[in-house]
C-alpha atoms as a PDB file:
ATOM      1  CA  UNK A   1      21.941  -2.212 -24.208  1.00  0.00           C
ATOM      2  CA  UNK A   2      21.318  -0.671 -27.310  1.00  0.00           C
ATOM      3  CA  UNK A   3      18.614   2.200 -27.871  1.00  0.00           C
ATOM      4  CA  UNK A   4      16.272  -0.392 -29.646  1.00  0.00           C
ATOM      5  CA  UNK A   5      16.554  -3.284 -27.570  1.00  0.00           C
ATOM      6  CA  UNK A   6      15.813  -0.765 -24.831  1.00  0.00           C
ATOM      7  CA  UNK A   7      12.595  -0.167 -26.707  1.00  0.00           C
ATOM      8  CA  UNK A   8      12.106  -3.336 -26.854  1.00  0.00           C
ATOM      9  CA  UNK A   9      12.154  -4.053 -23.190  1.00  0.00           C
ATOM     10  CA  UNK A  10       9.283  -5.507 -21.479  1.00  0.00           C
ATOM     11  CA  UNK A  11       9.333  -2.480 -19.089  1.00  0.00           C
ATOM     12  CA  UNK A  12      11.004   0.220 -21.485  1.00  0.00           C
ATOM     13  CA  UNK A  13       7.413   2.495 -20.737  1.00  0.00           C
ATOM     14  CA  UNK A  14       8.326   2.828 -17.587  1.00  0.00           C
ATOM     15  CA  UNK A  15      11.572   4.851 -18.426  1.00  0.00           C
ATOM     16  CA  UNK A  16      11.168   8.326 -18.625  1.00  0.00           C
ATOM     17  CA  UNK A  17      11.156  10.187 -22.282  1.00  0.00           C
ATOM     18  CA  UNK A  18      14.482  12.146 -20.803  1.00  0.00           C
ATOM     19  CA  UNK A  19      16.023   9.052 -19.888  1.00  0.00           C
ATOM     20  CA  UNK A  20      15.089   7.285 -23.029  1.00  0.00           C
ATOM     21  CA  UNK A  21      16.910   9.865 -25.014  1.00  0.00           C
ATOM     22  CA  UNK A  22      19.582   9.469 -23.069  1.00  0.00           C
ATOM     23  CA  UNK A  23      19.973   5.792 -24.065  1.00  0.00           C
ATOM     24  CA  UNK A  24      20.075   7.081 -27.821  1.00  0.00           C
ATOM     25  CA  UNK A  25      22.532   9.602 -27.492  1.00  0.00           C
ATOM     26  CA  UNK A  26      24.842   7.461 -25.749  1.00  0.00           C
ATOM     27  CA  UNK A  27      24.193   4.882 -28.241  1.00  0.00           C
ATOM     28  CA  UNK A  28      25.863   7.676 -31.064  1.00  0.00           C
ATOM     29  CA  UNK A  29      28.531   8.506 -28.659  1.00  0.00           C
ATOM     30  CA  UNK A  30      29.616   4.971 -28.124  1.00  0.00           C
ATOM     31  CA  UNK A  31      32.065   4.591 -31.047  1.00  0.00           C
ATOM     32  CA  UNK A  32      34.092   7.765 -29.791  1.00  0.00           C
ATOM     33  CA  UNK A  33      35.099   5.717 -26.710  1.00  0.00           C
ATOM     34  CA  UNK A  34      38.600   3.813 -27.016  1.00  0.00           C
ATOM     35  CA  UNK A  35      39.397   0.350 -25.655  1.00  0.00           C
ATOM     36  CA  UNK A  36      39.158   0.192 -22.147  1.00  0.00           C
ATOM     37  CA  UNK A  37      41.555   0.047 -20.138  1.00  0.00           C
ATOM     38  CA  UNK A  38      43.990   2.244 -22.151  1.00  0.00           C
ATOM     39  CA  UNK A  39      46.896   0.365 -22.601  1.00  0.00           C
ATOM     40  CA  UNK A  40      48.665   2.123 -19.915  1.00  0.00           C
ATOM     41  CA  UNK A  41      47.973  -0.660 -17.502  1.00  0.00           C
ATOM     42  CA  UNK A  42      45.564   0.835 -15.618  1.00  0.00           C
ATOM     43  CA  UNK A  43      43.450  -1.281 -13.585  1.00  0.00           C
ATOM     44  CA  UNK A  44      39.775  -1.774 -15.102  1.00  0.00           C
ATOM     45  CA  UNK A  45      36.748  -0.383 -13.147  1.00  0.00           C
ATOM     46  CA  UNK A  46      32.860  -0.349 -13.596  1.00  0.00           C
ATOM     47  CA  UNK A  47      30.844   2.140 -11.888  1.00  0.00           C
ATOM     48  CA  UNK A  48      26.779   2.573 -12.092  1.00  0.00           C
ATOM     49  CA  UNK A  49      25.287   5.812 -12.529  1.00  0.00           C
ATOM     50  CA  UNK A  50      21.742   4.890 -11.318  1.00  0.00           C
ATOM     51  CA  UNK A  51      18.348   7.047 -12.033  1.00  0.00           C
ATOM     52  CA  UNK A  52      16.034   6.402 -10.339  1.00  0.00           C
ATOM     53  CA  UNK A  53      11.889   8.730  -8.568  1.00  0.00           C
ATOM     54  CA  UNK A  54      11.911   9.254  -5.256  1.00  0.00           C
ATOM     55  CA  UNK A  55       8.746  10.944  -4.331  1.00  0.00           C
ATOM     56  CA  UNK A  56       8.477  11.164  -7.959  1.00  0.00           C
ATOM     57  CA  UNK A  57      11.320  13.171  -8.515  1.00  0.00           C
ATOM     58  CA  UNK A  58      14.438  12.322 -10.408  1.00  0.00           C
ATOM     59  CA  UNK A  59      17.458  11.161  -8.460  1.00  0.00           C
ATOM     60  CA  UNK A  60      20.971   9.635  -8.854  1.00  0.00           C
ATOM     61  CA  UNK A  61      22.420   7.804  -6.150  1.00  0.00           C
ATOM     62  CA  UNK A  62      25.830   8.115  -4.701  1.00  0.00           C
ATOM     63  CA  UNK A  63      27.456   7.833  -1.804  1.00  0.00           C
ATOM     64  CA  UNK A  64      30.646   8.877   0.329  1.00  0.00           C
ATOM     65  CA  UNK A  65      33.315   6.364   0.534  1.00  0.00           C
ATOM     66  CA  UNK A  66      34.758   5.687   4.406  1.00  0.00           C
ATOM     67  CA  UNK A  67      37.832   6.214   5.876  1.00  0.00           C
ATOM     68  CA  UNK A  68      38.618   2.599   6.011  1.00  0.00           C
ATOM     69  CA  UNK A  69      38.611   1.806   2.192  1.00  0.00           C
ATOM     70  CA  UNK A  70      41.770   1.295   0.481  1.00  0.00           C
ATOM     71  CA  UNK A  71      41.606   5.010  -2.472  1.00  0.00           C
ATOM     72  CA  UNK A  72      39.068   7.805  -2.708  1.00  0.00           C
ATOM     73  CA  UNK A  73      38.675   8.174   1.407  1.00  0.00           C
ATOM     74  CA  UNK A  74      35.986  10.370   2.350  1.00  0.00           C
ATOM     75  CA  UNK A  75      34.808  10.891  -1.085  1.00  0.00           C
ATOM     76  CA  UNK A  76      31.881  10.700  -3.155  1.00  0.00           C
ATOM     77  CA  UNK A  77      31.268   7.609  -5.116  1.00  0.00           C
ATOM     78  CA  UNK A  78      29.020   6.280  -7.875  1.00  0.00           C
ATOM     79  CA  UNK A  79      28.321   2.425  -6.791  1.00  0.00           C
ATOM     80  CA  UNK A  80      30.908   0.170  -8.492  1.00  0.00           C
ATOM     81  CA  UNK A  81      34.755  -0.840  -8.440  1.00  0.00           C
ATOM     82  CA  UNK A  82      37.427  -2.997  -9.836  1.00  0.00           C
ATOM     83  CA  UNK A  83      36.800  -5.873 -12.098  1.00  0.00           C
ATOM     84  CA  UNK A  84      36.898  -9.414 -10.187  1.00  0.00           C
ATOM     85  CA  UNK A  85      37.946 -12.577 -12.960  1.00  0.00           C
ATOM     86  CA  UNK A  86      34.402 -13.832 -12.759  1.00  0.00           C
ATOM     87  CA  UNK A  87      32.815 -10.976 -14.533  1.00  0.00           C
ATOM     88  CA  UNK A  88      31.795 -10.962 -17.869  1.00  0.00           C
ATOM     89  CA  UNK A  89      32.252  -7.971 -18.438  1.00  0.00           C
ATOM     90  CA  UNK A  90      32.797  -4.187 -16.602  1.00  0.00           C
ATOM     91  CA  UNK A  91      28.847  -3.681 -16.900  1.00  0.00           C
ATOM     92  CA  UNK A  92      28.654  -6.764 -14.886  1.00  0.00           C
ATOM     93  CA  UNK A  93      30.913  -5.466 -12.496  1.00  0.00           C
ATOM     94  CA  UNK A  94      29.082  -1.958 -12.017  1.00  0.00           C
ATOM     95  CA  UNK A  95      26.070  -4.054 -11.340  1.00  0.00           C
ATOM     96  CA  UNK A  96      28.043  -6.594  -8.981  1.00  0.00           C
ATOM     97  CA  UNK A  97      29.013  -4.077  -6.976  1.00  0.00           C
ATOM     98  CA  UNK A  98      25.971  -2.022  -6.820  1.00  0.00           C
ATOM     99  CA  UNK A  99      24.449  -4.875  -5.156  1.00  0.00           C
ATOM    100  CA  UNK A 100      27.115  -5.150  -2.919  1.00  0.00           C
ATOM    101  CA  UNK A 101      27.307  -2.012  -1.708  1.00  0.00           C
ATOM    102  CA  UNK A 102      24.126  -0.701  -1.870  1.00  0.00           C
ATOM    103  CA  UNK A 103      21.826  -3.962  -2.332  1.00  0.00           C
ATOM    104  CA  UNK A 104      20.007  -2.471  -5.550  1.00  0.00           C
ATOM    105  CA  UNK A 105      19.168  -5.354  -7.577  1.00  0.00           C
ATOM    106  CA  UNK A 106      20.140  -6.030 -11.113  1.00  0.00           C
ATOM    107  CA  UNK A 107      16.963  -7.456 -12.351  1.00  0.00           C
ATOM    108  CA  UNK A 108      15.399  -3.725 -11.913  1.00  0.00           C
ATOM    109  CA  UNK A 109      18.150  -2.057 -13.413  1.00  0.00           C
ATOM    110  CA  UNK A 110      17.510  -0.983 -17.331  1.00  0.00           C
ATOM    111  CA  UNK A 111      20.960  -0.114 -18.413  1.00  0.00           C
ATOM    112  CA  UNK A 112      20.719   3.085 -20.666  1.00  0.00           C
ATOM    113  CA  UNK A 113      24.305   2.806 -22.206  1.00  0.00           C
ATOM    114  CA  UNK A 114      28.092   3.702 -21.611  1.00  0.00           C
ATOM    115  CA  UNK A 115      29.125   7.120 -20.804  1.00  0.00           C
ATOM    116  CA  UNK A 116      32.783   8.021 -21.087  1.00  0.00           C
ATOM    117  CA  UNK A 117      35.446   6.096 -19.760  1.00  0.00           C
ATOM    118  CA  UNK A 118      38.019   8.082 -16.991  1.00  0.00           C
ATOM    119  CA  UNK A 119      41.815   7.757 -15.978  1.00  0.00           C
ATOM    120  CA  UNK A 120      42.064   8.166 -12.541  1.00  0.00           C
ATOM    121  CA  UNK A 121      45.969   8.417 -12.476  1.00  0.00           C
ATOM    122  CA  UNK A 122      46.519   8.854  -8.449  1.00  0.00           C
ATOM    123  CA  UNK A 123      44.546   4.945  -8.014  1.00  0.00           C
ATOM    124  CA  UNK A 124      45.552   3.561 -11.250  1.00  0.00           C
ATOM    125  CA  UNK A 125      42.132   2.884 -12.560  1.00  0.00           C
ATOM    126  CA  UNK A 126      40.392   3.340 -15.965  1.00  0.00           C
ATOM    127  CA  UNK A 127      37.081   3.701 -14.991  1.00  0.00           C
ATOM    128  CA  UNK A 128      34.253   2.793 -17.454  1.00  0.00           C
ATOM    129  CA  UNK A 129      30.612   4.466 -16.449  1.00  0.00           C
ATOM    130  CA  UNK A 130      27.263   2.637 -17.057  1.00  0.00           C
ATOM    131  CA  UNK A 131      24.135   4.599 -16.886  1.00  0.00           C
ATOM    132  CA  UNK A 132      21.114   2.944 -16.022  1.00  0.00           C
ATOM    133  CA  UNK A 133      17.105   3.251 -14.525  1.00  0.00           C
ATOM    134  CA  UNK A 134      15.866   1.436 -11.764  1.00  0.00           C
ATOM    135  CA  UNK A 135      12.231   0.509 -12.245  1.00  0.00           C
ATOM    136  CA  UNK A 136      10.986   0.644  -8.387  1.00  0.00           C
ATOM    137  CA  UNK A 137      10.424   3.798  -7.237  1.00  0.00           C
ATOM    138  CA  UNK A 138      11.261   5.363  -3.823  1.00  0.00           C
ATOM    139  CA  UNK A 139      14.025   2.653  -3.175  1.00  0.00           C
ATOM    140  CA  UNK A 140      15.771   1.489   0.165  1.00  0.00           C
ATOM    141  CA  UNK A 141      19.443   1.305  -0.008  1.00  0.00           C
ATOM    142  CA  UNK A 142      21.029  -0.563   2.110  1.00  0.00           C
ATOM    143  CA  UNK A 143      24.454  -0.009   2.584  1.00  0.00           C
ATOM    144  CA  UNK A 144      27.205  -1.997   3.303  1.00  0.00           C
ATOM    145  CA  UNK A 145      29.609  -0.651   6.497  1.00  0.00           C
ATOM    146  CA  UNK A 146      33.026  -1.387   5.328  1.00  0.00           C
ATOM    147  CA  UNK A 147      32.725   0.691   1.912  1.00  0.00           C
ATOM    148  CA  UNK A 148      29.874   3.102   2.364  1.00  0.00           C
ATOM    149  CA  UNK A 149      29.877   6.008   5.123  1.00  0.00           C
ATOM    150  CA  UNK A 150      26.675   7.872   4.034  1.00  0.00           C
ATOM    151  CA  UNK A 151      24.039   7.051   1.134  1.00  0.00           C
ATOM    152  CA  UNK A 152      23.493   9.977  -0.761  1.00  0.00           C
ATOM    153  CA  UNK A 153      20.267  10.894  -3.146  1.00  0.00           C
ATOM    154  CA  UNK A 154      20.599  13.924  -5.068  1.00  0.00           C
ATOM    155  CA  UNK A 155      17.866  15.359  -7.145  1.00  0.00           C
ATOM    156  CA  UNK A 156      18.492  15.052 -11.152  1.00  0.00           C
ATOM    157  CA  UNK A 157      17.117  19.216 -11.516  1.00  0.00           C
ATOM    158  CA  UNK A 158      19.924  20.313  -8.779  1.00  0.00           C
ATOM    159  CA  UNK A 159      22.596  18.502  -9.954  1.00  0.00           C
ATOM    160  CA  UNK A 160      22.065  19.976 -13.508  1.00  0.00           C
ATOM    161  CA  UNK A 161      21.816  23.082 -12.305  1.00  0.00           C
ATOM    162  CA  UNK A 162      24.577  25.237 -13.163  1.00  0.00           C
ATOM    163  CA  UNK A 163      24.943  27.033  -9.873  1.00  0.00           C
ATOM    164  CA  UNK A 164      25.647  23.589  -8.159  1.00  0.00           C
ATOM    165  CA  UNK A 165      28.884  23.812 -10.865  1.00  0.00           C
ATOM    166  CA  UNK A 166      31.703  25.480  -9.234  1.00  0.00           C
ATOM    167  CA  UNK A 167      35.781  25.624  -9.389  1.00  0.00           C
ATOM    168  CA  UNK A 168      38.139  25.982  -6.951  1.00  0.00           C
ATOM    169  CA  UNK A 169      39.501  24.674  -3.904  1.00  0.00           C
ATOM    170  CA  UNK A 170      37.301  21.601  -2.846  1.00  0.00           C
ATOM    171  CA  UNK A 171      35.848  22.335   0.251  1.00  0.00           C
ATOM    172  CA  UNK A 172      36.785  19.331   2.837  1.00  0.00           C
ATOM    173  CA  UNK A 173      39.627  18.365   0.898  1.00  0.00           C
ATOM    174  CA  UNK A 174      43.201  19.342   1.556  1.00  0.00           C
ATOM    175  CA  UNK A 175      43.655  19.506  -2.619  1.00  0.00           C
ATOM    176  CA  UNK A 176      46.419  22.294  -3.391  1.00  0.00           C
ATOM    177  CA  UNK A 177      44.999  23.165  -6.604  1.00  0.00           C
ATOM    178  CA  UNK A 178      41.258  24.547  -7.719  1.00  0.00           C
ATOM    179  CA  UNK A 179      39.564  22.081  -9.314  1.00  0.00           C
ATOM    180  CA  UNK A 180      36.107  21.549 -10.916  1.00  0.00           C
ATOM    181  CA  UNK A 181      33.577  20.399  -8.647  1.00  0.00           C
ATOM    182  CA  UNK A 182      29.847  20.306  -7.913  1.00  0.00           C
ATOM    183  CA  UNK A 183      27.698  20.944  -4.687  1.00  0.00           C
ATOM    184  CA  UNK A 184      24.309  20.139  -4.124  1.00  0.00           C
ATOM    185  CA  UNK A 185      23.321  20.793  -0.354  1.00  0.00           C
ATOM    186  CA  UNK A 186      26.405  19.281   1.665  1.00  0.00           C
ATOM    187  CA  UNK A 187      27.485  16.724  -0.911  1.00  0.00           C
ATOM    188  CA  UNK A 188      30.609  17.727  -2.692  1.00  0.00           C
ATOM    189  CA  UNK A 189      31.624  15.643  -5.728  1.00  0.00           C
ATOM    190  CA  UNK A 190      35.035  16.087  -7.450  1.00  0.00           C
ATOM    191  CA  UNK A 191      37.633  14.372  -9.272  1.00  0.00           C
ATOM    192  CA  UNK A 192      36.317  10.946 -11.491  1.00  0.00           C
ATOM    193  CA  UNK A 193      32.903  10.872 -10.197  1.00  0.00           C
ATOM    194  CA  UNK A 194      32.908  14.740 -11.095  1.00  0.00           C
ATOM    195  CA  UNK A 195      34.197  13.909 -14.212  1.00  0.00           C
ATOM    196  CA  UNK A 196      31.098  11.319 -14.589  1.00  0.00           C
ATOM    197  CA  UNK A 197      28.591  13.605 -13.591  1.00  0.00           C
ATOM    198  CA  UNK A 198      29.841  16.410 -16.135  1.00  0.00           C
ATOM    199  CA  UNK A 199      30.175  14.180 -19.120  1.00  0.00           C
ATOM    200  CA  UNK A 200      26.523  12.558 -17.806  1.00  0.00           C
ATOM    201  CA  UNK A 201      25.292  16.313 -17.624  1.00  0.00           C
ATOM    202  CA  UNK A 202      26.284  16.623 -21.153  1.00  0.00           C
ATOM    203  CA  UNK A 203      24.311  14.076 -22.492  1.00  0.00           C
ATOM    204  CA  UNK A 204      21.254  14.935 -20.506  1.00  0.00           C
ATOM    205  CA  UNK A 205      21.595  18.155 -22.712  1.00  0.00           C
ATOM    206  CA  UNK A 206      21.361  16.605 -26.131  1.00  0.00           C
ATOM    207  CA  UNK A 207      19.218  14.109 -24.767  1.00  0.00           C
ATOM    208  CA  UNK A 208      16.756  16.895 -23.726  1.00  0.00           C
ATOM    209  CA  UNK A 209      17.400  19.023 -26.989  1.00  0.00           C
ATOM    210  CA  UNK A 210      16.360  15.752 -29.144  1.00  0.00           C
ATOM    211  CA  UNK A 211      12.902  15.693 -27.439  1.00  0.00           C
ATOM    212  CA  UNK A 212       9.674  16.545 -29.156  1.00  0.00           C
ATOM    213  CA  UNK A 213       8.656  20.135 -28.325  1.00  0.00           C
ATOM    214  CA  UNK A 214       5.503  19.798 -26.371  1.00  0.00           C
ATOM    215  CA  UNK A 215       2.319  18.955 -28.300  1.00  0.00           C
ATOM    216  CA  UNK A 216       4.322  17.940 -31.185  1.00  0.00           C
ATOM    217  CA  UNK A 217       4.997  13.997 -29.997  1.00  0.00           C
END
């Protein structure tokens, strides 16, 4: 979805100014995004990075992955996976699976754009990023067992923080080598999905900078 058609959406008020912005920066991002997947035959992925109030505060929704899943074990997760041959398209499989593993429903999704596409070399996946709004506040997740081990909500202002940005060894994780990672409470999220989250961080940035200064919009 495209900045204007987002405006033109029957429920587009009920997106937050921040978020809105959002959708227009990563409108003017889009075209520095290459094909996807790569060429390197990496297996194509959609993942949804979901806003969303929860006691009317600005969350994203994650959760950590179980030990029974096939890649990513124990970590933290963005709802989403591999594409299946009946969808359309990777947004289509972002939402797919967000209903699938969390039972969010499409229908109250606005999708806000595209953020960039990552290369997760150790699974083999290109993973293409959606960010989108859901429209009923103070949700219920319901996970399903096989994929999802704990739902996590993390609060938008804490995750932008920058003293929930840290590098080094990633705590739980037998990783050899300091890394980039973020930590908000005891959620720890690293590798692609902290890839995600920084690039989605970024935008947040410009998409707050473009705002009207208070009183002047």
């Amino acid at each position: 979805m495209s900045a204007a058609s987002l405006e033109k959406h029957p429920e587009a008020a009920a997106v937050p100014p921040l978020l809105r912005s959002l959708a227009t920066v990563l409108e003017a991002r889009a075209g520095r995004y290459g094909e996807t997947p790569d060429g390197r035959n990496r297996r194509p992925a959609g993942v949804l990075a979901l806003f969303y109030h929860r006691q009317g505060e600005l969350h994203v929704v994650c959760f950590r992955r179980t030990e029974t899943v096939p890649t990513h074990k124990g970590q933290v997760s963005f709802p989403g996976g591999s594409m299946d041959a009946t969808d359309s398209n990777l947004l289509e499989t972002a939402l797919r699976e967000a209903q699938e593993e969390l039972s969010i429903d499409p229908s109250r999704v606005v999708v806000l754009g595209a953020l960039r596409p990552f290369d997760t070399f150790v699974s083999n996946f290109v993973v293409s990023p959606f960010a989108g709004y859901y429209l009923d506040p103070d949700p219920v997740f319901v996970p399903t067992d096989f994929e999802v081990a704990e739902v996590l909500e993390v609060p938008l202002d804490q995750l932008r923080d920058r003293r929930s940005r840290h590098r080094g060894r990633v705590p739980g994780f037998s990783v050899p080598i300091p890394l980039p990672y973020y930590r908000v409470g005891g959620t720890v999220i690293w590798g692609a999905t902290g890839g995600i989250v920084a690039d989605m961080i970024e935008a947040l940035a410009e998409a707050e900078a473009a705002l009207p200064a208070p009183g002047t919009g």
